[in-house]
Each structure stands twice: as C-alpha cells, then as structure tokens.
N, C-alpha and C. Protein backbone atom coordinates (compact mmCIF):
# COMPACT_ATOMS: atom_id res chain seq x y z
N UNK A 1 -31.01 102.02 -30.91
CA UNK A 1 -30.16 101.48 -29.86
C UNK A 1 -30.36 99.98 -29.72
N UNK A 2 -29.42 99.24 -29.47
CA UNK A 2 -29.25 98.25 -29.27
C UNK A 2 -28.75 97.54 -27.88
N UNK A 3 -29.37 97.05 -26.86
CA UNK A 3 -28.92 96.82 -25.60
C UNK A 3 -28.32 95.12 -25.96
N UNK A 4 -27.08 95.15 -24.94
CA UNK A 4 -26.21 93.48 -25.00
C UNK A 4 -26.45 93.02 -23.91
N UNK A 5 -26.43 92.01 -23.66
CA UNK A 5 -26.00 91.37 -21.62
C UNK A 5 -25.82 90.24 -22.12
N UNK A 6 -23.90 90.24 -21.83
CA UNK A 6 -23.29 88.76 -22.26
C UNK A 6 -23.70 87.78 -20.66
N UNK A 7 -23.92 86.48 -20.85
CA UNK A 7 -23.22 85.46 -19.46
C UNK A 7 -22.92 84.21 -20.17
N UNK A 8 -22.65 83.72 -18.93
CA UNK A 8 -22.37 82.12 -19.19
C UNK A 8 -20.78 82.02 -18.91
N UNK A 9 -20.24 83.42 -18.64
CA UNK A 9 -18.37 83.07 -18.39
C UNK A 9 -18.32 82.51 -16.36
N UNK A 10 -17.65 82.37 -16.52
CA UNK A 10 -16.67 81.37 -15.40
C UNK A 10 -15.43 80.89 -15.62
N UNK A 11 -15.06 79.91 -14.41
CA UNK A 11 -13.48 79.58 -14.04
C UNK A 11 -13.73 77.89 -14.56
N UNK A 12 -12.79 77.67 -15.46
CA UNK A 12 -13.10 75.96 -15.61
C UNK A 12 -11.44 75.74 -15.82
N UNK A 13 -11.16 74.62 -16.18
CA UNK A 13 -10.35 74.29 -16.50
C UNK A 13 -9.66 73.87 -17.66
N UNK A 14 -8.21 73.82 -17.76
CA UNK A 14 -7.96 73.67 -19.13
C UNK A 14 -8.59 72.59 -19.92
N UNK A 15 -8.56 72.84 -21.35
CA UNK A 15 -9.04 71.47 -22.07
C UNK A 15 -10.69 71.08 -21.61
N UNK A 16 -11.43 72.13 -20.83
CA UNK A 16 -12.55 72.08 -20.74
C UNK A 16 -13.41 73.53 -21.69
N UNK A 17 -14.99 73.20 -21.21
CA UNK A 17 -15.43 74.19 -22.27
C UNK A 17 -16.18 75.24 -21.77
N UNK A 18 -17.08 75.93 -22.32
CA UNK A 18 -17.79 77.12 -21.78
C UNK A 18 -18.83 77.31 -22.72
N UNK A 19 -20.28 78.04 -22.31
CA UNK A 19 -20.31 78.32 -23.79
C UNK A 19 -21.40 79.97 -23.74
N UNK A 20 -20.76 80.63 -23.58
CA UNK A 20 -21.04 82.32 -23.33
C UNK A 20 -22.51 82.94 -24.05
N UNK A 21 -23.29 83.49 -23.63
CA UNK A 21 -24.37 84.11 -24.44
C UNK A 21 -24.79 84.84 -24.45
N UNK A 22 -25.41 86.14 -25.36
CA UNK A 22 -25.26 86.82 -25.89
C UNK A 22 -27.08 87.62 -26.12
N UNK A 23 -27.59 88.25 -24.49
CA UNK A 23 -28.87 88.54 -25.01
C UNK A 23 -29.51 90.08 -25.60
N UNK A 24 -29.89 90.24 -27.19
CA UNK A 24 -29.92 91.64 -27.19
C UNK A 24 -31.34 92.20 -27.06
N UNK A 25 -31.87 93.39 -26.79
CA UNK A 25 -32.82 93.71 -26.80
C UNK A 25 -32.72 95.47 -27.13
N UNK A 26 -34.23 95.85 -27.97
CA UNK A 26 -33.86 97.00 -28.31
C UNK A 26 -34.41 96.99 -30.15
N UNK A 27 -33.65 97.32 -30.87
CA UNK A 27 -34.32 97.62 -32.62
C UNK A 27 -34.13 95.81 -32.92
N UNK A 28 -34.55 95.95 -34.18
CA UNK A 28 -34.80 94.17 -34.89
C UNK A 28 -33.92 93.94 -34.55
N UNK A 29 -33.13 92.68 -33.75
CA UNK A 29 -31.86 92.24 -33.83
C UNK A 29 -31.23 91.41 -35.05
N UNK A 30 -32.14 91.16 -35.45
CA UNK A 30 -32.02 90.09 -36.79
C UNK A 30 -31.33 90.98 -38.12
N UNK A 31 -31.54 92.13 -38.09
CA UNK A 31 -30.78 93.30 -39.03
C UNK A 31 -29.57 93.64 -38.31
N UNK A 32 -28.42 92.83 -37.53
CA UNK A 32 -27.55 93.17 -36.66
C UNK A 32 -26.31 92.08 -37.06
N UNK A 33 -25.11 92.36 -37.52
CA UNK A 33 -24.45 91.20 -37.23
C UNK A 33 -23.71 91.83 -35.47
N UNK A 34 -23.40 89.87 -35.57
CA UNK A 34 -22.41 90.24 -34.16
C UNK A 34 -21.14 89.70 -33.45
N UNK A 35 -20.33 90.26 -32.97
CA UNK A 35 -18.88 89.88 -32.88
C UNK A 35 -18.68 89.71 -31.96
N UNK A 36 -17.83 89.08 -31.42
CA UNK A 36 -17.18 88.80 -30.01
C UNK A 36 -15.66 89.02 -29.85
N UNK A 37 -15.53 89.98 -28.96
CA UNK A 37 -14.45 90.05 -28.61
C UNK A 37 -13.71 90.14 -26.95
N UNK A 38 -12.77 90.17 -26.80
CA UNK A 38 -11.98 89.74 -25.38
C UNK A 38 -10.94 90.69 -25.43
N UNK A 39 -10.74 91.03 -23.99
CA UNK A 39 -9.84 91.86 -23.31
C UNK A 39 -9.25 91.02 -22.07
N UNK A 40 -7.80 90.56 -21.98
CA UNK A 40 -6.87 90.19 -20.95
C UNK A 40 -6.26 91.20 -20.60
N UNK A 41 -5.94 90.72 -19.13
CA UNK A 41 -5.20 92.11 -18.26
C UNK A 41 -4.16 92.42 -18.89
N UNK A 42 -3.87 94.14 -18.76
CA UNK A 42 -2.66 94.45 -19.11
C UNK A 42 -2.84 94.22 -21.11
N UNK A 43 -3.41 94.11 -21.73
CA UNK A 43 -3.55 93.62 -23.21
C UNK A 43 -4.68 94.47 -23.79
N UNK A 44 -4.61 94.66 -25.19
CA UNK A 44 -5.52 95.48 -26.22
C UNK A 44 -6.58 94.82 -25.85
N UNK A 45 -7.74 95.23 -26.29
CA UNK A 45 -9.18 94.27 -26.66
C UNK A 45 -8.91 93.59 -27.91
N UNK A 46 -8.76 92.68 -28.23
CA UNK A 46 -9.44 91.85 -29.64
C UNK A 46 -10.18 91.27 -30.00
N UNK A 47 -10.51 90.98 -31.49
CA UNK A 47 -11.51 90.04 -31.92
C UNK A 47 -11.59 88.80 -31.82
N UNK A 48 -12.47 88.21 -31.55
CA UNK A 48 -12.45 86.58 -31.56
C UNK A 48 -12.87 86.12 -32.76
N UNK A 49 -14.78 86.61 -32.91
CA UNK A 49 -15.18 86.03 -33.71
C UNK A 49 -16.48 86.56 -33.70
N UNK A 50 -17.04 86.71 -35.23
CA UNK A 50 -18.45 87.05 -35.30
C UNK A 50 -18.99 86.24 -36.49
N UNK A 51 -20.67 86.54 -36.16
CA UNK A 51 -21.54 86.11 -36.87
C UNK A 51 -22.41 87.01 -37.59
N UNK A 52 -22.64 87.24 -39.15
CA UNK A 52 -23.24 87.94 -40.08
C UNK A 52 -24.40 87.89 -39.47
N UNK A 53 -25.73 89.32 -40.03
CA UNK A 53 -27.00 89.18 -39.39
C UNK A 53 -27.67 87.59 -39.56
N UNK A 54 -27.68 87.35 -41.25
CA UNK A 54 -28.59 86.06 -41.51
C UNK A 54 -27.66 84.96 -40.94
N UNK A 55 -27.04 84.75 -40.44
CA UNK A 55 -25.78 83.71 -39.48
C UNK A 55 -25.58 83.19 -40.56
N UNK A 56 -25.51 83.60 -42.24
CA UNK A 56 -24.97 82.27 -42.66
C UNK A 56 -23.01 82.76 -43.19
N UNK A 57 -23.42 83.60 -42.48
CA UNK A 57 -21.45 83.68 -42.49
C UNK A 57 -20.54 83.84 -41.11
N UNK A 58 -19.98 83.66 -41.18
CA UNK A 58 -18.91 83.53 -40.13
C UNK A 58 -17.61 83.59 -40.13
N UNK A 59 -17.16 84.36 -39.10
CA UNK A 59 -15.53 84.55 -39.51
C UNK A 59 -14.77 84.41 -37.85
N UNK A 60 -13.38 84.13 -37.99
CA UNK A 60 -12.96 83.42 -36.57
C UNK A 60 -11.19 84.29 -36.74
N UNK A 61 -11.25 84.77 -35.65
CA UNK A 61 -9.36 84.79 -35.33
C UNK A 61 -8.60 83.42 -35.42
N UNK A 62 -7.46 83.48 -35.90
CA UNK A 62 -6.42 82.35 -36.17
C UNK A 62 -6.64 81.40 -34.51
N UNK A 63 -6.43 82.03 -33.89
CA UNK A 63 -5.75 81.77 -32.00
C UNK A 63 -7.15 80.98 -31.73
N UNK A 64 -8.56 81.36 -32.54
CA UNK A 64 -9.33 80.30 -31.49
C UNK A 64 -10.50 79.70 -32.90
N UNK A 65 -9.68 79.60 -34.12
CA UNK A 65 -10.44 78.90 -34.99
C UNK A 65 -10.12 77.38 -34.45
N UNK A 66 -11.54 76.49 -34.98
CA UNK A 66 -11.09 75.17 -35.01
C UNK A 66 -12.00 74.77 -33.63
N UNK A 67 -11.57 75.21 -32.42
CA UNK A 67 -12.09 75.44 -31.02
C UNK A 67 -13.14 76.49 -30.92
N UNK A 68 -13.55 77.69 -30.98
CA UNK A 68 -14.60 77.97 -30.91
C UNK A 68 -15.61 77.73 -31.91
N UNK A 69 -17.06 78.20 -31.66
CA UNK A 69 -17.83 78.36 -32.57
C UNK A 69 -18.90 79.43 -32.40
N UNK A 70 -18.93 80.00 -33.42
CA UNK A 70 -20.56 81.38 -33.27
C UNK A 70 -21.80 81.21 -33.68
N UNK A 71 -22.78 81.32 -33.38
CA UNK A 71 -23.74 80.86 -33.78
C UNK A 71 -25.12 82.13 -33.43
N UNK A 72 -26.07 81.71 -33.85
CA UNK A 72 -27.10 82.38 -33.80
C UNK A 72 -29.00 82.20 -33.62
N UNK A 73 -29.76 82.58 -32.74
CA UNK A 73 -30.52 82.38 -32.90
C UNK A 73 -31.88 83.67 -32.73
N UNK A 74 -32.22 83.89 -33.97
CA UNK A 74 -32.59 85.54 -34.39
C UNK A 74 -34.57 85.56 -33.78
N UNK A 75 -34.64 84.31 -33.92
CA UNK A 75 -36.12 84.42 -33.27
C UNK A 75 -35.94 84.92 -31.21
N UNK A 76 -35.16 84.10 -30.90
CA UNK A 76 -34.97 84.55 -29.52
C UNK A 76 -34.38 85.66 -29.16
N UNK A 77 -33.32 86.35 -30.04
CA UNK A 77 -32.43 87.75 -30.20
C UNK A 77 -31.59 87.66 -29.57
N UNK A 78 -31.07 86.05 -29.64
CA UNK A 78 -29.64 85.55 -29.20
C UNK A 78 -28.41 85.32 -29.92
N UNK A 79 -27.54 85.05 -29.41
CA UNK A 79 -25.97 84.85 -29.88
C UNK A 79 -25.12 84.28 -28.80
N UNK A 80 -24.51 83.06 -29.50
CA UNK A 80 -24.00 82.53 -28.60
C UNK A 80 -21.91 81.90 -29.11
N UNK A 81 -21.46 81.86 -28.49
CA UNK A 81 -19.75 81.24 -28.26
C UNK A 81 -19.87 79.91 -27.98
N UNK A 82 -19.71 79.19 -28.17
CA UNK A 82 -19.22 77.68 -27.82
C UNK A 82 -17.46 77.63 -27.98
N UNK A 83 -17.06 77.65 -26.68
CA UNK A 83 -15.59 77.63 -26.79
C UNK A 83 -15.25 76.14 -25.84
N UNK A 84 -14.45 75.48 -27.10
CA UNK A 84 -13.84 74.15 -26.66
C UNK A 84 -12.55 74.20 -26.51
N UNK A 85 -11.95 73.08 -25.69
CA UNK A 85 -10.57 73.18 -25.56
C UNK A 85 -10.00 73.94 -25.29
N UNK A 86 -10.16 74.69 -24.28
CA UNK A 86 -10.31 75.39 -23.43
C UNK A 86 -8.76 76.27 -22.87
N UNK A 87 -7.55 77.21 -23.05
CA UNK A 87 -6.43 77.56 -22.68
C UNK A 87 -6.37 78.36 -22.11
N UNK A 88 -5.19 78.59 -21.18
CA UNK A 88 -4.86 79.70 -20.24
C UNK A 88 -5.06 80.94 -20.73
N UNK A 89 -4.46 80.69 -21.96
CA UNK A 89 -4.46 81.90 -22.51
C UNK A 89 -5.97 82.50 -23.10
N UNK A 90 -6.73 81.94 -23.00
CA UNK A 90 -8.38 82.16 -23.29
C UNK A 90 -8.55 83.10 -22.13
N UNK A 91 -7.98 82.96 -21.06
CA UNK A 91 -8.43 83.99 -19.91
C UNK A 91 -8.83 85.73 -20.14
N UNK A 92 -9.93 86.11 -19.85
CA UNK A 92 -9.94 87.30 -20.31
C UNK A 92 -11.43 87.96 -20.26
N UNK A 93 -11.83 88.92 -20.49
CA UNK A 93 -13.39 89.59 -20.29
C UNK A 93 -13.87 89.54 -21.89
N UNK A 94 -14.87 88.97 -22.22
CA UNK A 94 -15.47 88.68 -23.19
C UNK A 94 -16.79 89.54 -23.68
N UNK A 95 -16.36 90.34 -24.79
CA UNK A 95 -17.67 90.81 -24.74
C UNK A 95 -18.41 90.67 -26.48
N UNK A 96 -19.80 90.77 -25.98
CA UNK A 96 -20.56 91.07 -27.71
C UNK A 96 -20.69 92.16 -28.40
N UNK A 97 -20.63 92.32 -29.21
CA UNK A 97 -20.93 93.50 -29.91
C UNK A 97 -21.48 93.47 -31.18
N UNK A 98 -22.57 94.73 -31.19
CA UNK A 98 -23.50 94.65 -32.71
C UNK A 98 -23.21 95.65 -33.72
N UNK A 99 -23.48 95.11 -34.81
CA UNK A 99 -23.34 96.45 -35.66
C UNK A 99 -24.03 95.86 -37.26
N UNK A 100 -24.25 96.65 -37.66
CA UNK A 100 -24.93 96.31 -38.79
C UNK A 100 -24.02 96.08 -40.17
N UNK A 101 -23.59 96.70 -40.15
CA UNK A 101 -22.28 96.53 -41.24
C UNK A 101 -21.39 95.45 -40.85
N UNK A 102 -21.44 94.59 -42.11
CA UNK A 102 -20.59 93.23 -41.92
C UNK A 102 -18.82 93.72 -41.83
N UNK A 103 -18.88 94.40 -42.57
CA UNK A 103 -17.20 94.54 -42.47
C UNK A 103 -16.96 95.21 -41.11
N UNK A 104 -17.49 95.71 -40.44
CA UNK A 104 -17.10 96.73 -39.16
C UNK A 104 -17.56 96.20 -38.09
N UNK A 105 -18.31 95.17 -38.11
CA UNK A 105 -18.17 94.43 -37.11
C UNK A 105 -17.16 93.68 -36.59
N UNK A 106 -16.60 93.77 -37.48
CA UNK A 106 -15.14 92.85 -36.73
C UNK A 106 -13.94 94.26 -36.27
N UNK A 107 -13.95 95.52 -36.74
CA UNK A 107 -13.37 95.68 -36.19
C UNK A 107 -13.67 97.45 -35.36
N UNK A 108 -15.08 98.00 -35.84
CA UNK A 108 -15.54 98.77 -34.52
C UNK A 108 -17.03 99.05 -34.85
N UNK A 109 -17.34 97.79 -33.63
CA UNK A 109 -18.90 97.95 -33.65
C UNK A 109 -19.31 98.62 -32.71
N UNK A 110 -20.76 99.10 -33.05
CA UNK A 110 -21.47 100.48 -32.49
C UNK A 110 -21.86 100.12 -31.06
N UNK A 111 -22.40 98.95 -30.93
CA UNK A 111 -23.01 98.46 -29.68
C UNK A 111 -22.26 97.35 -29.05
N UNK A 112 -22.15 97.84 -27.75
CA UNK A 112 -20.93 96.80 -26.70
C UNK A 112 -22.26 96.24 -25.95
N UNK A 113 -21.91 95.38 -25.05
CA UNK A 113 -21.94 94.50 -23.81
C UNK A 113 -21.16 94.90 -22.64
N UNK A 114 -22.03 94.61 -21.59
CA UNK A 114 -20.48 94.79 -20.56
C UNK A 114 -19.72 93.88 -20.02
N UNK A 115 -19.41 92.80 -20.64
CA UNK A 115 -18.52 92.02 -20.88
C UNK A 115 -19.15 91.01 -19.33
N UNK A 116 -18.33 89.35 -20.03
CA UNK A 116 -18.41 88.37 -19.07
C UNK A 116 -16.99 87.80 -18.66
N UNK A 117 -16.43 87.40 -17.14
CA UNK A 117 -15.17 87.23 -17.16
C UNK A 117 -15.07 85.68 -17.50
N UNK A 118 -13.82 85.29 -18.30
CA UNK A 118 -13.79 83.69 -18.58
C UNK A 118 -11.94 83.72 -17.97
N UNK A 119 -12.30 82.72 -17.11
CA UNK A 119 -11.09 82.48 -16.47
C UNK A 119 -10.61 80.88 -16.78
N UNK A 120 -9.21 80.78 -17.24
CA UNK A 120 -9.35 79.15 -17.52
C UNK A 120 -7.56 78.83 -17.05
N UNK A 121 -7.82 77.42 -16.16
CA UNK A 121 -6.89 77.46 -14.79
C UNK A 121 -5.80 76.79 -15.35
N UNK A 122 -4.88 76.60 -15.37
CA UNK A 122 -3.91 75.07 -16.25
C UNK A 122 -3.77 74.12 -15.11
C-alpha cells in the first residue's frame, strides 16, 4: 500500500502560480512512478502529468505542457507540480497518483490522493 496527501492548492489568480505537493508514505516510494491528475465540476477526471519512478522521464497533457512542471524528490518521498501561468480553466481538484507501471500511470493508477482544490479567478 501506498498512502498520498496532496497540498499546496488554493485560489490565486490568473497568470499567477501554485505549486502543489505530493507526500507519500507506506512501501519504497522510489519504485513508484507518479501522475497527476484533475477533476472540474460537472467534467471527467483527467491527466495532467506524471513523473517516471527514477524522475528521469516525464510526460505532460497538450492543455498544460510548456506551463506546468513535475518533478521529484525520492529521498524525501515527495512529488511535486509547479504550475505557471496560471487559467480559469486550471480550476479543478487535483490529485496524485502512484503506480508502478510506467505506462498505467497515466492512465489507471492503483494509488489515489484525496485530492487538493486549485481555484484560479480571471
């Protein structure tokens, strides 16, 4: 088992930033990749973006490449979002998720978070 507890979401404003994190505890986390994804009201959950166990890969949705970034830090059994530039449409519950398999992390990983809300105002 793998336990998540995302924070760092809040209300900012457009064209401003955030930067969400990601604490796991539970089996090695370092044998884990991990993804991030978001749910807006009324809307599917989707992917944003994850990071391979050894962080040296990374992969991003079209809608927030360029502006976000994923990152990793496996001694602390963290993971973190850096989201810049900030849009309305970013509004939404953000969550982490682990899984060990690189390909299925992006699209159904074993271990959730219970998500952080990111609200962003125009």
């Amino acid at each position: 088992q793998v336990q998540l507890v995302e924070s760092g979401g809040g209300l900012v404003q457009a064209g401003g930033s955030l930067r969400l994190s990601c604490a796991a505890s539970g089996r090695p986390f370092s044998s884990y990749s991990v993804g991030w994804f978001r749910q807006a009201p009324g809307k599917e959950r989707e992917f944003v973006a994850a990071i391979k166990w050894s962080g040296d890969s990374t992969y991003y949705a079209d809608s927030v490449k360029g502006r976000f970034t994923v990152s990793r830090d496996n001694a602390k059994n963290m993971v973190y979002l850096q989201m810049n530039s900030l849009k309305p449409e970013d509004t939404a519950v953000y969550y982490c998720a682990a899984e060990q398999s690189w390909g299925r992390v992006k699209t159904n990983p074993a271990y959730w978070g219970q998500g952080t809300q990111v609200t962003v105002s125009s």
